[in-house]
PDB file of N, CA and C in Angstrom:
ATOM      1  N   UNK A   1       2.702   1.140 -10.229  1.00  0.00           N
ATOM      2  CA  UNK A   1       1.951   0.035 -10.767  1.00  0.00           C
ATOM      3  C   UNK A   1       1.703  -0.985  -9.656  1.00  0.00           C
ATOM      4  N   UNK A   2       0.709  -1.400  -9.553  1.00  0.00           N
ATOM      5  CA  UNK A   2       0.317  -2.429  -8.281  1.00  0.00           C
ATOM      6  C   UNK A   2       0.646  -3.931  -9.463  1.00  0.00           C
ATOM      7  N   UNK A   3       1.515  -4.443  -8.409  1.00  0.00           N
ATOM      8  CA  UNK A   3       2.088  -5.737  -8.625  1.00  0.00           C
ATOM      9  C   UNK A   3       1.535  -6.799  -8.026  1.00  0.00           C
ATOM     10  N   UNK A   4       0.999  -7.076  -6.830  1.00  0.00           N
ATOM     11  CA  UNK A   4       0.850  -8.001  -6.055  1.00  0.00           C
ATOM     12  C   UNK A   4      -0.924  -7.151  -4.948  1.00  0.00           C
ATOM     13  N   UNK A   5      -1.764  -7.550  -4.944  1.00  0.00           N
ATOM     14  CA  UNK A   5      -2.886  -7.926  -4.418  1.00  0.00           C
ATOM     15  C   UNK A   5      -4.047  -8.748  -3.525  1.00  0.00           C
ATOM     16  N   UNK A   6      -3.720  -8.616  -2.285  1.00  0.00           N
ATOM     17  CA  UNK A   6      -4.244  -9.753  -1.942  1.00  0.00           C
ATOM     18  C   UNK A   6      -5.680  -9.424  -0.885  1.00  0.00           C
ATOM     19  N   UNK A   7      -6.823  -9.986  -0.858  1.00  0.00           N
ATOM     20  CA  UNK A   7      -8.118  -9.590   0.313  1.00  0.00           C
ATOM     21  C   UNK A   7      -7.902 -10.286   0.901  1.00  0.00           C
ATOM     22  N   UNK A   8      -7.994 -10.577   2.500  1.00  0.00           N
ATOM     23  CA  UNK A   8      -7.588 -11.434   3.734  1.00  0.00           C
ATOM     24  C   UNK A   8      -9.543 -10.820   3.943  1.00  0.00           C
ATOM     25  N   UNK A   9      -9.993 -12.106   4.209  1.00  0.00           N
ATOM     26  CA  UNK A   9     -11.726 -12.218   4.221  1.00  0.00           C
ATOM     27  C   UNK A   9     -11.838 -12.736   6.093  1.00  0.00           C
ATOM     28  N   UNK A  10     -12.845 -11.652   6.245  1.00  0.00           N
ATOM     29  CA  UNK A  10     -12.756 -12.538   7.619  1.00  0.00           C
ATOM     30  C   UNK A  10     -14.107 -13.361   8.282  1.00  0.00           C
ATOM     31  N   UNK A  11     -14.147 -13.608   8.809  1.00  0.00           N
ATOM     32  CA  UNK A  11     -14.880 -15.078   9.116  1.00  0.00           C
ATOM     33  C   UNK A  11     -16.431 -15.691   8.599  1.00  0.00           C
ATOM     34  N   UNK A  12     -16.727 -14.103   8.100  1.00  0.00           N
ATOM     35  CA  UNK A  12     -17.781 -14.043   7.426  1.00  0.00           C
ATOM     36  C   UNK A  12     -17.902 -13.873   6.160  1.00  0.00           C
ATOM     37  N   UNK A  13     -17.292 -13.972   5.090  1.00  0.00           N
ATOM     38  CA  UNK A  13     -16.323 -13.716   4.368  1.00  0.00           C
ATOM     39  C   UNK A  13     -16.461 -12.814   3.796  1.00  0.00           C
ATOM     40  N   UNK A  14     -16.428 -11.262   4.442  1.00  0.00           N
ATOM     41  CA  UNK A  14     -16.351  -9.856   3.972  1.00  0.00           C
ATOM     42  C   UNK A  14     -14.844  -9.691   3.766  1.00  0.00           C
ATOM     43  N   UNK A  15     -14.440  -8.928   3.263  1.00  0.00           N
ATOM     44  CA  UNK A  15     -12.669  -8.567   3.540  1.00  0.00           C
ATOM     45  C   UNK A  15     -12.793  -7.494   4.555  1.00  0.00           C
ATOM     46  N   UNK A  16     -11.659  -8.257   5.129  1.00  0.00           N
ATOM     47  CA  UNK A  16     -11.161  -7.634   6.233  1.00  0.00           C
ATOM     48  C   UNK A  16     -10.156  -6.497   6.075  1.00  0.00           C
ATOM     49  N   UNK A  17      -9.213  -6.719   4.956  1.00  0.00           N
ATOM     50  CA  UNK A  17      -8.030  -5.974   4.749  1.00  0.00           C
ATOM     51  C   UNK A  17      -7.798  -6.332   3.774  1.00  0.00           C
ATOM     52  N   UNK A  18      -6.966  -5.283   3.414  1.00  0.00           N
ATOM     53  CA  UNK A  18      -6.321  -5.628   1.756  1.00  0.00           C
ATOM     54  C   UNK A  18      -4.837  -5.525   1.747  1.00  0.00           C
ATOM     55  N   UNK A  19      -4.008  -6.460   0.941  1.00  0.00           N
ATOM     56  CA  UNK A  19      -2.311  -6.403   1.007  1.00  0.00           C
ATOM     57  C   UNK A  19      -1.956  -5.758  -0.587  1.00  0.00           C
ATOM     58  N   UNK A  20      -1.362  -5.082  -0.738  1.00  0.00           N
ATOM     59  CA  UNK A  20      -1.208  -4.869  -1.931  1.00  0.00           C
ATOM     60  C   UNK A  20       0.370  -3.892  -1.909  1.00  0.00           C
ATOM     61  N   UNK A  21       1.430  -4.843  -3.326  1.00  0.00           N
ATOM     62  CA  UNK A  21       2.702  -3.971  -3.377  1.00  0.00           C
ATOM     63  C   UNK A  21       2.640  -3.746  -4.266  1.00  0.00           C
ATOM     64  N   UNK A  22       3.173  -2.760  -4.908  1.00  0.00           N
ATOM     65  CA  UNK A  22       3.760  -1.285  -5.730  1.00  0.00           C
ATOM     66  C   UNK A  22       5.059  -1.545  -6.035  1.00  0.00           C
ATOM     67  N   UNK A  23       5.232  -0.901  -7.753  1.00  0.00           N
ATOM     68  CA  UNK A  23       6.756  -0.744  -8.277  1.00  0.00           C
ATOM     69  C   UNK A  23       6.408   0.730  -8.028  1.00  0.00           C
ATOM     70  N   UNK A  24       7.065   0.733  -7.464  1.00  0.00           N
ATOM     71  CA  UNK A  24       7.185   2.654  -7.227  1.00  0.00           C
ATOM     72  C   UNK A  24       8.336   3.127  -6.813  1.00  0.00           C
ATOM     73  N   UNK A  25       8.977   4.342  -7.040  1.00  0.00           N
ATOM     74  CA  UNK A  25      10.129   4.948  -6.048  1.00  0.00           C
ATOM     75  C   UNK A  25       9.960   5.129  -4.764  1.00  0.00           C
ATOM     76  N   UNK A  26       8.887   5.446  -4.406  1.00  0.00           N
ATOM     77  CA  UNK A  26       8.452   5.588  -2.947  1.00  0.00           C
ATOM     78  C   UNK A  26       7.211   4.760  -2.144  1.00  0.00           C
ATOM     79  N   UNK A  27       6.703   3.885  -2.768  1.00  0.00           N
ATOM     80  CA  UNK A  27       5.817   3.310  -2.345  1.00  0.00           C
ATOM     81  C   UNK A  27       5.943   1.842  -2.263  1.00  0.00           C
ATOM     82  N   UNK A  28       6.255   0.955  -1.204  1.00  0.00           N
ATOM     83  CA  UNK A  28       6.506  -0.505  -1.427  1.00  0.00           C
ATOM     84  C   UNK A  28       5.109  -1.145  -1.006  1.00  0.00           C
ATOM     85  N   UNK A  29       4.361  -1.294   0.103  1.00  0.00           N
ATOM     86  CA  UNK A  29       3.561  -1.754   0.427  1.00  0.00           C
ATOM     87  C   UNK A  29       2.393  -1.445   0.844  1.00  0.00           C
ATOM     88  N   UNK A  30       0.785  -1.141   1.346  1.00  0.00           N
ATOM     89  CA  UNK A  30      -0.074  -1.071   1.932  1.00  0.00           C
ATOM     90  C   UNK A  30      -0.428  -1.645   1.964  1.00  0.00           C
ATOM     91  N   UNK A  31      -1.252  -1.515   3.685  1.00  0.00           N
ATOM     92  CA  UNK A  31      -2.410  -2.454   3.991  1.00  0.00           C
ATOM     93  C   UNK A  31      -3.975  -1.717   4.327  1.00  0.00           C
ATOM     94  N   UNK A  32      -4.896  -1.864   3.805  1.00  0.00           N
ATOM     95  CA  UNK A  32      -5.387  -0.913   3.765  1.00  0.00           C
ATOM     96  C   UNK A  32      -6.901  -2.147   4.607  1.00  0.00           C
ATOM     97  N   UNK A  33      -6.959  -1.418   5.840  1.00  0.00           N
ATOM     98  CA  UNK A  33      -8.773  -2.213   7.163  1.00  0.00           C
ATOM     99  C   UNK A  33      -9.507  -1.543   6.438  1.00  0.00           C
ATOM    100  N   UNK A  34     -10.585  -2.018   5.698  1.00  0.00           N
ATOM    101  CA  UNK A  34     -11.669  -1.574   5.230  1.00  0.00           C
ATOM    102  C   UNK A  34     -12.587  -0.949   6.585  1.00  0.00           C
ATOM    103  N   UNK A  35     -12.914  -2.102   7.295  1.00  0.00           N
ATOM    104  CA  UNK A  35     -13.618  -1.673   8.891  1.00  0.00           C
ATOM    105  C   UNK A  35     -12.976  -0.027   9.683  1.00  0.00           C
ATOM    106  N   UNK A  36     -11.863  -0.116   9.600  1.00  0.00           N
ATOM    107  CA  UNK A  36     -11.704   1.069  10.022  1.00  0.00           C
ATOM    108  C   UNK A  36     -11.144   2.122   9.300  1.00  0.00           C
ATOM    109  N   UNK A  37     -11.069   2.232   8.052  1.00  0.00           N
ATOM    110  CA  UNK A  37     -11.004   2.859   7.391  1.00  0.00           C
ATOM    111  C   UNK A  37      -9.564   3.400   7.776  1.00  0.00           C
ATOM    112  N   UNK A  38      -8.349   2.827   7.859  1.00  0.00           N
ATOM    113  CA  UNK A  38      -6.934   2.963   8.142  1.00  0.00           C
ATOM    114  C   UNK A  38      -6.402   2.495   6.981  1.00  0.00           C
ATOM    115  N   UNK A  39      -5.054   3.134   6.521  1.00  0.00           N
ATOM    116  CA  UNK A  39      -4.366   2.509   5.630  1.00  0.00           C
ATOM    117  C   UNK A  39      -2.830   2.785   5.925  1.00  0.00           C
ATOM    118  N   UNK A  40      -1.982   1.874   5.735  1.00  0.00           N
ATOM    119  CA  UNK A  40      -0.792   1.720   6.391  1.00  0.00           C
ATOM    120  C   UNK A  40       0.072   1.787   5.209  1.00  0.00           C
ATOM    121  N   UNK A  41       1.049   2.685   4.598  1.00  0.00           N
ATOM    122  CA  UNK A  41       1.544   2.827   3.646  1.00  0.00           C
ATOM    123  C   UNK A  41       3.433   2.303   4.203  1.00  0.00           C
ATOM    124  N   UNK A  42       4.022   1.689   4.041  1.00  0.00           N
ATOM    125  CA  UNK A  42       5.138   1.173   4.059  1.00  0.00           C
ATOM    126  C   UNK A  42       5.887   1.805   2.552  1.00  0.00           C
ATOM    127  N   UNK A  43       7.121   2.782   3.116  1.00  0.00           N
ATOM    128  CA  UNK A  43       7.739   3.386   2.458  1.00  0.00           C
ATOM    129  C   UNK A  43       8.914   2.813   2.108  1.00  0.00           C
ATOM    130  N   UNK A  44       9.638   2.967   0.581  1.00  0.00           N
ATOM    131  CA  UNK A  44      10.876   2.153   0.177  1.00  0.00           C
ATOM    132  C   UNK A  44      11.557   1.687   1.174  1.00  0.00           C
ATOM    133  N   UNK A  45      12.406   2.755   2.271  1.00  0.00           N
ATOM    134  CA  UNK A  45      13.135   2.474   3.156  1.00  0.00           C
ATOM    135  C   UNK A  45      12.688   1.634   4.081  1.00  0.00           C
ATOM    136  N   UNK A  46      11.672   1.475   4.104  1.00  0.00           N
ATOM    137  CA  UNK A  46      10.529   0.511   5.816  1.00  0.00           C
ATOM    138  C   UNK A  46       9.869   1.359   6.551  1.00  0.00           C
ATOM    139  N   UNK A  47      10.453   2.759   6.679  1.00  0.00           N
ATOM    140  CA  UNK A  47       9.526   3.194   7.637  1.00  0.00           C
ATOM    141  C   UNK A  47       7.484   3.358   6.899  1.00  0.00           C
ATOM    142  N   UNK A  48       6.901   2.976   8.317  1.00  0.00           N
ATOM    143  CA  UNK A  48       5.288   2.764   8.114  1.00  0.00           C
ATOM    144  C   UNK A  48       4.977   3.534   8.399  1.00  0.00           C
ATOM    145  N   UNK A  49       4.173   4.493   8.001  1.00  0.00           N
ATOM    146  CA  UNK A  49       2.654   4.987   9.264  1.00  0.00           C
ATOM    147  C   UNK A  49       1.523   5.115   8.208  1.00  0.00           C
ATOM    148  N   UNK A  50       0.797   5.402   9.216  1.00  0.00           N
ATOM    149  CA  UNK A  50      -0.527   4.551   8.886  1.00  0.00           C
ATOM    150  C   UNK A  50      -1.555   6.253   8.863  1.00  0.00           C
ATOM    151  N   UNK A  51      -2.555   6.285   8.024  1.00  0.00           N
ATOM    152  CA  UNK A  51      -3.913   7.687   7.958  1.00  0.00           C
ATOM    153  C   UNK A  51      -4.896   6.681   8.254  1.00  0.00           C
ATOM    154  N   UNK A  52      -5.807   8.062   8.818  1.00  0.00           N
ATOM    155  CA  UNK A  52      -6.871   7.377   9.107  1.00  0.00           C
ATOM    156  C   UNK A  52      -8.157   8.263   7.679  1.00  0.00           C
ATOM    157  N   UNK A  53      -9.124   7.741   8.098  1.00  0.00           N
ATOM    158  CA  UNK A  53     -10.234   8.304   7.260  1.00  0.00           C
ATOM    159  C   UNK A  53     -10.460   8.084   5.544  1.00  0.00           C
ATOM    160  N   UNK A  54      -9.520   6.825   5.546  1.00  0.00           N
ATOM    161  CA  UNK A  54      -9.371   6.841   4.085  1.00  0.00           C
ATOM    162  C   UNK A  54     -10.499   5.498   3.675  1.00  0.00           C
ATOM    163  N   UNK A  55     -11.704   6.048   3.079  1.00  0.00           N
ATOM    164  CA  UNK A  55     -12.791   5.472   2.542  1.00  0.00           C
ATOM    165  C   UNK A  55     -12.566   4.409   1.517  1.00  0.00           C
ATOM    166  N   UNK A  56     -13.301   3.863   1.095  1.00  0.00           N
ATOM    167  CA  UNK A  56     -13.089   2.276   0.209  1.00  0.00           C
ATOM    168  C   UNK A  56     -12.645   2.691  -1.203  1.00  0.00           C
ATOM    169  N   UNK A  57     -13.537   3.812  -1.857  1.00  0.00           N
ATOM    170  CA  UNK A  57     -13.489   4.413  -3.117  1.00  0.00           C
ATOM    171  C   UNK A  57     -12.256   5.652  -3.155  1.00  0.00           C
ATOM    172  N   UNK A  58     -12.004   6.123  -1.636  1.00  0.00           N
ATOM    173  CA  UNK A  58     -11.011   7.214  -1.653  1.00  0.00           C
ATOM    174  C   UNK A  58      -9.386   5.909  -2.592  1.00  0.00           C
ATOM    175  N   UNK A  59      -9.719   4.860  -1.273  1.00  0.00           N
ATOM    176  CA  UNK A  59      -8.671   3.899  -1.349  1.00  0.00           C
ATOM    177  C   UNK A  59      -8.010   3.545  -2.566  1.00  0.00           C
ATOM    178  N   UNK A  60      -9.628   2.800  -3.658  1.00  0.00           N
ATOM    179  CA  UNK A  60      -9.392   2.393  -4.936  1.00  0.00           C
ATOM    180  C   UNK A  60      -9.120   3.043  -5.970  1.00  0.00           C
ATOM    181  N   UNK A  61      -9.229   4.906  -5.337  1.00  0.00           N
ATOM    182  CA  UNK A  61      -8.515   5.601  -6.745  1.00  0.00           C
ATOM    183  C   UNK A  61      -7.110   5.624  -6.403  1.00  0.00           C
ATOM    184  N   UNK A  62      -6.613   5.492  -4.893  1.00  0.00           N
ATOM    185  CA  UNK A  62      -5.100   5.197  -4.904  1.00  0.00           C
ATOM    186  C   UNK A  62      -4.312   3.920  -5.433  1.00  0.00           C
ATOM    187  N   UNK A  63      -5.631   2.872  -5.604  1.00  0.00           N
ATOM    188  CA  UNK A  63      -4.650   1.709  -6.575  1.00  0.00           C
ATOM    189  C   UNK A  63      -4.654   1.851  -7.404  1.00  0.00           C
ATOM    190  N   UNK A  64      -5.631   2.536  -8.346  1.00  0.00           N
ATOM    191  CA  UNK A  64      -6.103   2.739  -9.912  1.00  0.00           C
ATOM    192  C   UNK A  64      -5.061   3.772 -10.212  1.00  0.00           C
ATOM    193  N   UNK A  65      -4.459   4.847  -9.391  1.00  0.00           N
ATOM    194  CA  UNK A  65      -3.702   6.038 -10.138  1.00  0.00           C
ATOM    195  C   UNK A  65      -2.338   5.074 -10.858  1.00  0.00           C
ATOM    196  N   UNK A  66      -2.443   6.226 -11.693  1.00  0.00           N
ATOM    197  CA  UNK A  66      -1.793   6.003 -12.862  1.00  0.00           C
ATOM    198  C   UNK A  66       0.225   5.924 -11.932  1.00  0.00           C
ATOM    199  N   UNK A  67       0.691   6.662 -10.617  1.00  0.00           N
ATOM    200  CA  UNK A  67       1.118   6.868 -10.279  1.00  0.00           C
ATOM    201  C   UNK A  67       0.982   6.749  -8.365  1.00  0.00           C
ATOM    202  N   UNK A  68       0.992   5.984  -7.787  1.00  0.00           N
ATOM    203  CA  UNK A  68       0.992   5.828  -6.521  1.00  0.00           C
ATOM    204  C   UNK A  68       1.287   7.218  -5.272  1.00  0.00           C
ATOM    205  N   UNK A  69       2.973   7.630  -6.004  1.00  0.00           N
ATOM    206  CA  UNK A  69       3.700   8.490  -5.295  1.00  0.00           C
ATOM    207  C   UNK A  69       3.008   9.863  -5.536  1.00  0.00           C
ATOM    208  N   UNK A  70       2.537  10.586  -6.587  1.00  0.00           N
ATOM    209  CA  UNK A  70       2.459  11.337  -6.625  1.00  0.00           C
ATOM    210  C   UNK A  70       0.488  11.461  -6.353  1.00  0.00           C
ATOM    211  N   UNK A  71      -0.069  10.595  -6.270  1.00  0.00           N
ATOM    212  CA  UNK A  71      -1.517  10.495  -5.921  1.00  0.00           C
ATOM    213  C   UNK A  71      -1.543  10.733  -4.269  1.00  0.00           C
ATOM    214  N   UNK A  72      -0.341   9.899  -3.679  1.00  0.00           N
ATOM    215  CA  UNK A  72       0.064  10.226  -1.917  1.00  0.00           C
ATOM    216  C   UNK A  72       0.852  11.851  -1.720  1.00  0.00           C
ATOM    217  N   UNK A  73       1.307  12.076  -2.449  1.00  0.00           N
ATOM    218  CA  UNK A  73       1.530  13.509  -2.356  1.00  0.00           C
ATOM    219  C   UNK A  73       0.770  14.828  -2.889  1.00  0.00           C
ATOM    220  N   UNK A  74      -0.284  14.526  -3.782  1.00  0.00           N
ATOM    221  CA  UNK A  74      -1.125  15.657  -3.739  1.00  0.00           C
ATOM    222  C   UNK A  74      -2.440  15.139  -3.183  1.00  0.00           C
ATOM    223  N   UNK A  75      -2.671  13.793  -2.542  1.00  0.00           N
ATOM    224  CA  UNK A  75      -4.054  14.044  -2.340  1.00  0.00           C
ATOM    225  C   UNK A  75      -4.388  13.383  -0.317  1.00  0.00           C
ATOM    226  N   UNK A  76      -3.347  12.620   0.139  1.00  0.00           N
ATOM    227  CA  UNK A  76      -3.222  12.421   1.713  1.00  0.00           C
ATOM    228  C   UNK A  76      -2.076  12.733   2.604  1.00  0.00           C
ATOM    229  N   UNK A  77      -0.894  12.982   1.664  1.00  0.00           N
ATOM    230  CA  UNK A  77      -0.062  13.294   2.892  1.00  0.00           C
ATOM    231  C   UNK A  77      -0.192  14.979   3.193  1.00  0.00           C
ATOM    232  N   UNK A  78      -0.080  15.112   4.540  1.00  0.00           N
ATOM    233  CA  UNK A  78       0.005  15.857   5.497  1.00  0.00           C
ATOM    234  C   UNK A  78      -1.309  16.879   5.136  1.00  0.00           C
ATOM    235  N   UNK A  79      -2.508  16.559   4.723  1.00  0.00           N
ATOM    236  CA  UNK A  79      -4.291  16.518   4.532  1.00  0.00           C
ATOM    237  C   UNK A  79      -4.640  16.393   5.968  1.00  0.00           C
ATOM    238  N   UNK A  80      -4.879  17.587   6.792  1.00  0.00           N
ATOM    239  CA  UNK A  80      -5.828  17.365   7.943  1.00  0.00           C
ATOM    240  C   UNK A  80      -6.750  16.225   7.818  1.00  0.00           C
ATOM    241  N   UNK A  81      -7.581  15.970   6.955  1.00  0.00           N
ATOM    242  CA  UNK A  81      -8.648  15.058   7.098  1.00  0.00           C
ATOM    243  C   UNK A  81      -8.091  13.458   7.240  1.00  0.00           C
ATOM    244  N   UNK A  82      -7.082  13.382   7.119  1.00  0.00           N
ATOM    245  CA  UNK A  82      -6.073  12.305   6.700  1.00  0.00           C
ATOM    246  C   UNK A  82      -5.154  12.484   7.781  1.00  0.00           C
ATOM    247  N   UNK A  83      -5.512  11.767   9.426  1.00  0.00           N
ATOM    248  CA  UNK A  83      -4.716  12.236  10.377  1.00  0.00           C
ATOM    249  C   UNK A  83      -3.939  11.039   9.999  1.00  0.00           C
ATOM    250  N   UNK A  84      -2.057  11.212  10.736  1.00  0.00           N
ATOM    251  CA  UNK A  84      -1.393  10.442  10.641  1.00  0.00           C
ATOM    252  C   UNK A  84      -0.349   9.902  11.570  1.00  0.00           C
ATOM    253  N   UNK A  85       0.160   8.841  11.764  1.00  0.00           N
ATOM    254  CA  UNK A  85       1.146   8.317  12.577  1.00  0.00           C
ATOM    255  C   UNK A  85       2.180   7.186  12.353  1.00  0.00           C
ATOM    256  N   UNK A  86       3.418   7.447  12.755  1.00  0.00           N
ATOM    257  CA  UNK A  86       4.179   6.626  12.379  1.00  0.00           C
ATOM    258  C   UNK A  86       4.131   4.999  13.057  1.00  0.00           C
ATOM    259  N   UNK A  87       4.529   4.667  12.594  1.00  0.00           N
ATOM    260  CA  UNK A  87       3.589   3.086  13.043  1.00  0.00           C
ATOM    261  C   UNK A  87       5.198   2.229  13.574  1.00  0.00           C
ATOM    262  N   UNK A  88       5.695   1.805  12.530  1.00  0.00           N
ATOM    263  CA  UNK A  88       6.812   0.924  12.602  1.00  0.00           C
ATOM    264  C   UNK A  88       7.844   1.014  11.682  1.00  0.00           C
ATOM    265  N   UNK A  89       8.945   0.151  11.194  1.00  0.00           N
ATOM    266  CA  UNK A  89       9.765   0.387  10.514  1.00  0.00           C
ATOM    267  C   UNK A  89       9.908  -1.080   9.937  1.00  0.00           C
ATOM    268  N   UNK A  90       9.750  -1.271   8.598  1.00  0.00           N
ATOM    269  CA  UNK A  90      10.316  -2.737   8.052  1.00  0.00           C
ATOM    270  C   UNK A  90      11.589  -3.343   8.485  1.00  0.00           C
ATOM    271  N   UNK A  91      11.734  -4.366   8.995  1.00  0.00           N
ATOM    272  CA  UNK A  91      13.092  -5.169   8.902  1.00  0.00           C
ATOM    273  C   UNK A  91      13.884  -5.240   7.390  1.00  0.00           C
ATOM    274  N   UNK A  92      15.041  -5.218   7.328  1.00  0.00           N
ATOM    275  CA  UNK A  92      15.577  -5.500   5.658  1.00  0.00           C
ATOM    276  C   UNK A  92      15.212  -6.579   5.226  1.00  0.00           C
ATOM    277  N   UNK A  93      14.950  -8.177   5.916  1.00  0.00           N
ATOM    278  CA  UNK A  93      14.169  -8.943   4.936  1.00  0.00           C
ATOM    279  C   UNK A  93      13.194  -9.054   4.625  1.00  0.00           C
ATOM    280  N   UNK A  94      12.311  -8.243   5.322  1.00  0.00           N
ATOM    281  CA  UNK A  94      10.915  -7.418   4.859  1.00  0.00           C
ATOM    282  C   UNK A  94      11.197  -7.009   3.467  1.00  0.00           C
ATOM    283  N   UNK A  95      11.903  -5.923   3.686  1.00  0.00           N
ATOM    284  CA  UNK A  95      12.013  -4.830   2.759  1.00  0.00           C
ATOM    285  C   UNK A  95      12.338  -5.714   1.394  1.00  0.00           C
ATOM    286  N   UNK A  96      13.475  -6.881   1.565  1.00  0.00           N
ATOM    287  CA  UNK A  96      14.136  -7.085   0.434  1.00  0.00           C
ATOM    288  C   UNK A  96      13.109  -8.293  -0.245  1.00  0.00           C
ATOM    289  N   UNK A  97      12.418  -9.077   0.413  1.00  0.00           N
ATOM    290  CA  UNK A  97      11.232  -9.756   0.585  1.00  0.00           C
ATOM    291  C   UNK A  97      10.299  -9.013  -0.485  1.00  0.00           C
ATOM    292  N   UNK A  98       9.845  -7.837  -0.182  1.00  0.00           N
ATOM    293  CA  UNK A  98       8.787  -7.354  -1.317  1.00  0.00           C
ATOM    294  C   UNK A  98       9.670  -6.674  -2.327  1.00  0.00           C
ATOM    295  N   UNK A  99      10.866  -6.511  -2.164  1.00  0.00           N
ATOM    296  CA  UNK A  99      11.591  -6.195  -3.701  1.00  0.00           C
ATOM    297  C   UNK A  99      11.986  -7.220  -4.326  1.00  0.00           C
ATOM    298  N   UNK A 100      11.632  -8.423  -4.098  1.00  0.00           N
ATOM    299  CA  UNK A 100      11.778  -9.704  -4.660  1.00  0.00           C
ATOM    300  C   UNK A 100      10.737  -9.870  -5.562  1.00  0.00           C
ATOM    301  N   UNK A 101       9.802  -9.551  -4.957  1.00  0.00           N
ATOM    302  CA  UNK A 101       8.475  -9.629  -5.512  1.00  0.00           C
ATOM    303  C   UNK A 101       8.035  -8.922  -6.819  1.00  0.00           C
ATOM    304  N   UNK A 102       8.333  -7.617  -6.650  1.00  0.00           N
ATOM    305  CA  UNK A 102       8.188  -6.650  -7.313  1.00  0.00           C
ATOM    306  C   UNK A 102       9.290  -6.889  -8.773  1.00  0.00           C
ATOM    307  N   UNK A 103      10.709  -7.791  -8.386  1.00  0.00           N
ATOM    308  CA  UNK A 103      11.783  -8.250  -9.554  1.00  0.00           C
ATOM    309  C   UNK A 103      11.230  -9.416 -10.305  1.00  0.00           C
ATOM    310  N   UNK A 104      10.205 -10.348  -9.384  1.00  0.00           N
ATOM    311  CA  UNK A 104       9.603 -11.330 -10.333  1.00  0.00           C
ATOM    312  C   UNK A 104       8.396 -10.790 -11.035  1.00  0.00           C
ATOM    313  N   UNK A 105       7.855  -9.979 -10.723  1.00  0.00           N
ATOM    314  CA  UNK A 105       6.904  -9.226 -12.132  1.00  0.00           C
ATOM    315  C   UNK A 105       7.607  -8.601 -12.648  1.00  0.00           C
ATOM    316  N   UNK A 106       8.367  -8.013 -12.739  1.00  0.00           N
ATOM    317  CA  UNK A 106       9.291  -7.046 -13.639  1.00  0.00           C
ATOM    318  C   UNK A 106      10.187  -7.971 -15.143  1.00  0.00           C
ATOM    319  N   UNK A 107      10.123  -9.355 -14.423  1.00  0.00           N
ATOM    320  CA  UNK A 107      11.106 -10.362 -15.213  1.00  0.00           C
ATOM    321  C   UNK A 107       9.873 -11.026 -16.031  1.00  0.00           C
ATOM    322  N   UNK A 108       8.732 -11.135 -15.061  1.00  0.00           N
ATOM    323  CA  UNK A 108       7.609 -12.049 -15.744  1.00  0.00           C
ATOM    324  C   UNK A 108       6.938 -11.091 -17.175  1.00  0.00           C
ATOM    325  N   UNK A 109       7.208  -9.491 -16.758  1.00  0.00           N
ATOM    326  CA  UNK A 109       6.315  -8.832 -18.034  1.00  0.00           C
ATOM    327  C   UNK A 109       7.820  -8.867 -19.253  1.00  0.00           C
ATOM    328  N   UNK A 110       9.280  -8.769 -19.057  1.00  0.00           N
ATOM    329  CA  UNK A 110      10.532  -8.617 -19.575  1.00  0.00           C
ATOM    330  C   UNK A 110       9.741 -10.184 -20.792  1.00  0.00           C
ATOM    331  N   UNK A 111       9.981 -11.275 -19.862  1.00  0.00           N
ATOM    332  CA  UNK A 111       9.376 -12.133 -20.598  1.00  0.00           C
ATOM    333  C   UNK A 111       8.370 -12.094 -21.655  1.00  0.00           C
ATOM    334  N   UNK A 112       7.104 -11.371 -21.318  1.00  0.00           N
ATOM    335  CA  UNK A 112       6.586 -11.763 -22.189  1.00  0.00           C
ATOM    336  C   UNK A 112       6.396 -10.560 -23.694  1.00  0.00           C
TER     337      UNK A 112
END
């Protein structure tokens, strides 16, 4: 379920990039460059890497699935067309930072 959403617009005010976190078992964060058609998937643990070739509409059926993890496992990971590389690794207050996030929607829907 996408929890958190954000477009970073750039100077012209197209979006530049998109931030968006996930309640998922395996999926905490992406950032997904529209311009270059890269998307950077940040995994529970922190480790990042990033595909390339992933189109605007490829993108938006990965926020729309009903399921994050299993939309990244049958339809871009390890997909020739979908080259890939490991990028970086989250720090733990990264990590614990967007599981904060993800506990205040979880409390905000408990609520209502």
């Amino acid at each position: 379920m996408l929890v958190e959403r954000k477009e970073i617009l750039n100077e012209d005010g197209s979006v530049g990039y998109i931030e968006s976190v996930f309640v998922s078992e395996n999926i905490l964060k992406t950032t997904y460059f529209l311009g270059s058609q890269r998307l950077y998937i940040a995994f529970s643990r922190g480790d990042t890497y990033s595909y390339a070739n992933i189109g605007p509409e490829f993108y938006q059926e990965f926020e729309d699935a009903e399921s994050h993890g299993q939309f990244f496992h049958k339809r871009i990971n390890k997909k020739p067309q979908y080259p890939y590389r490991r990028e970086y690794k989250l720090l733990p207050y990264e990590i614990e930072g967007f599981k904060k996030i993800i506990e205040e929607h979880n409390t905000e829907e408990d609520d209502e």
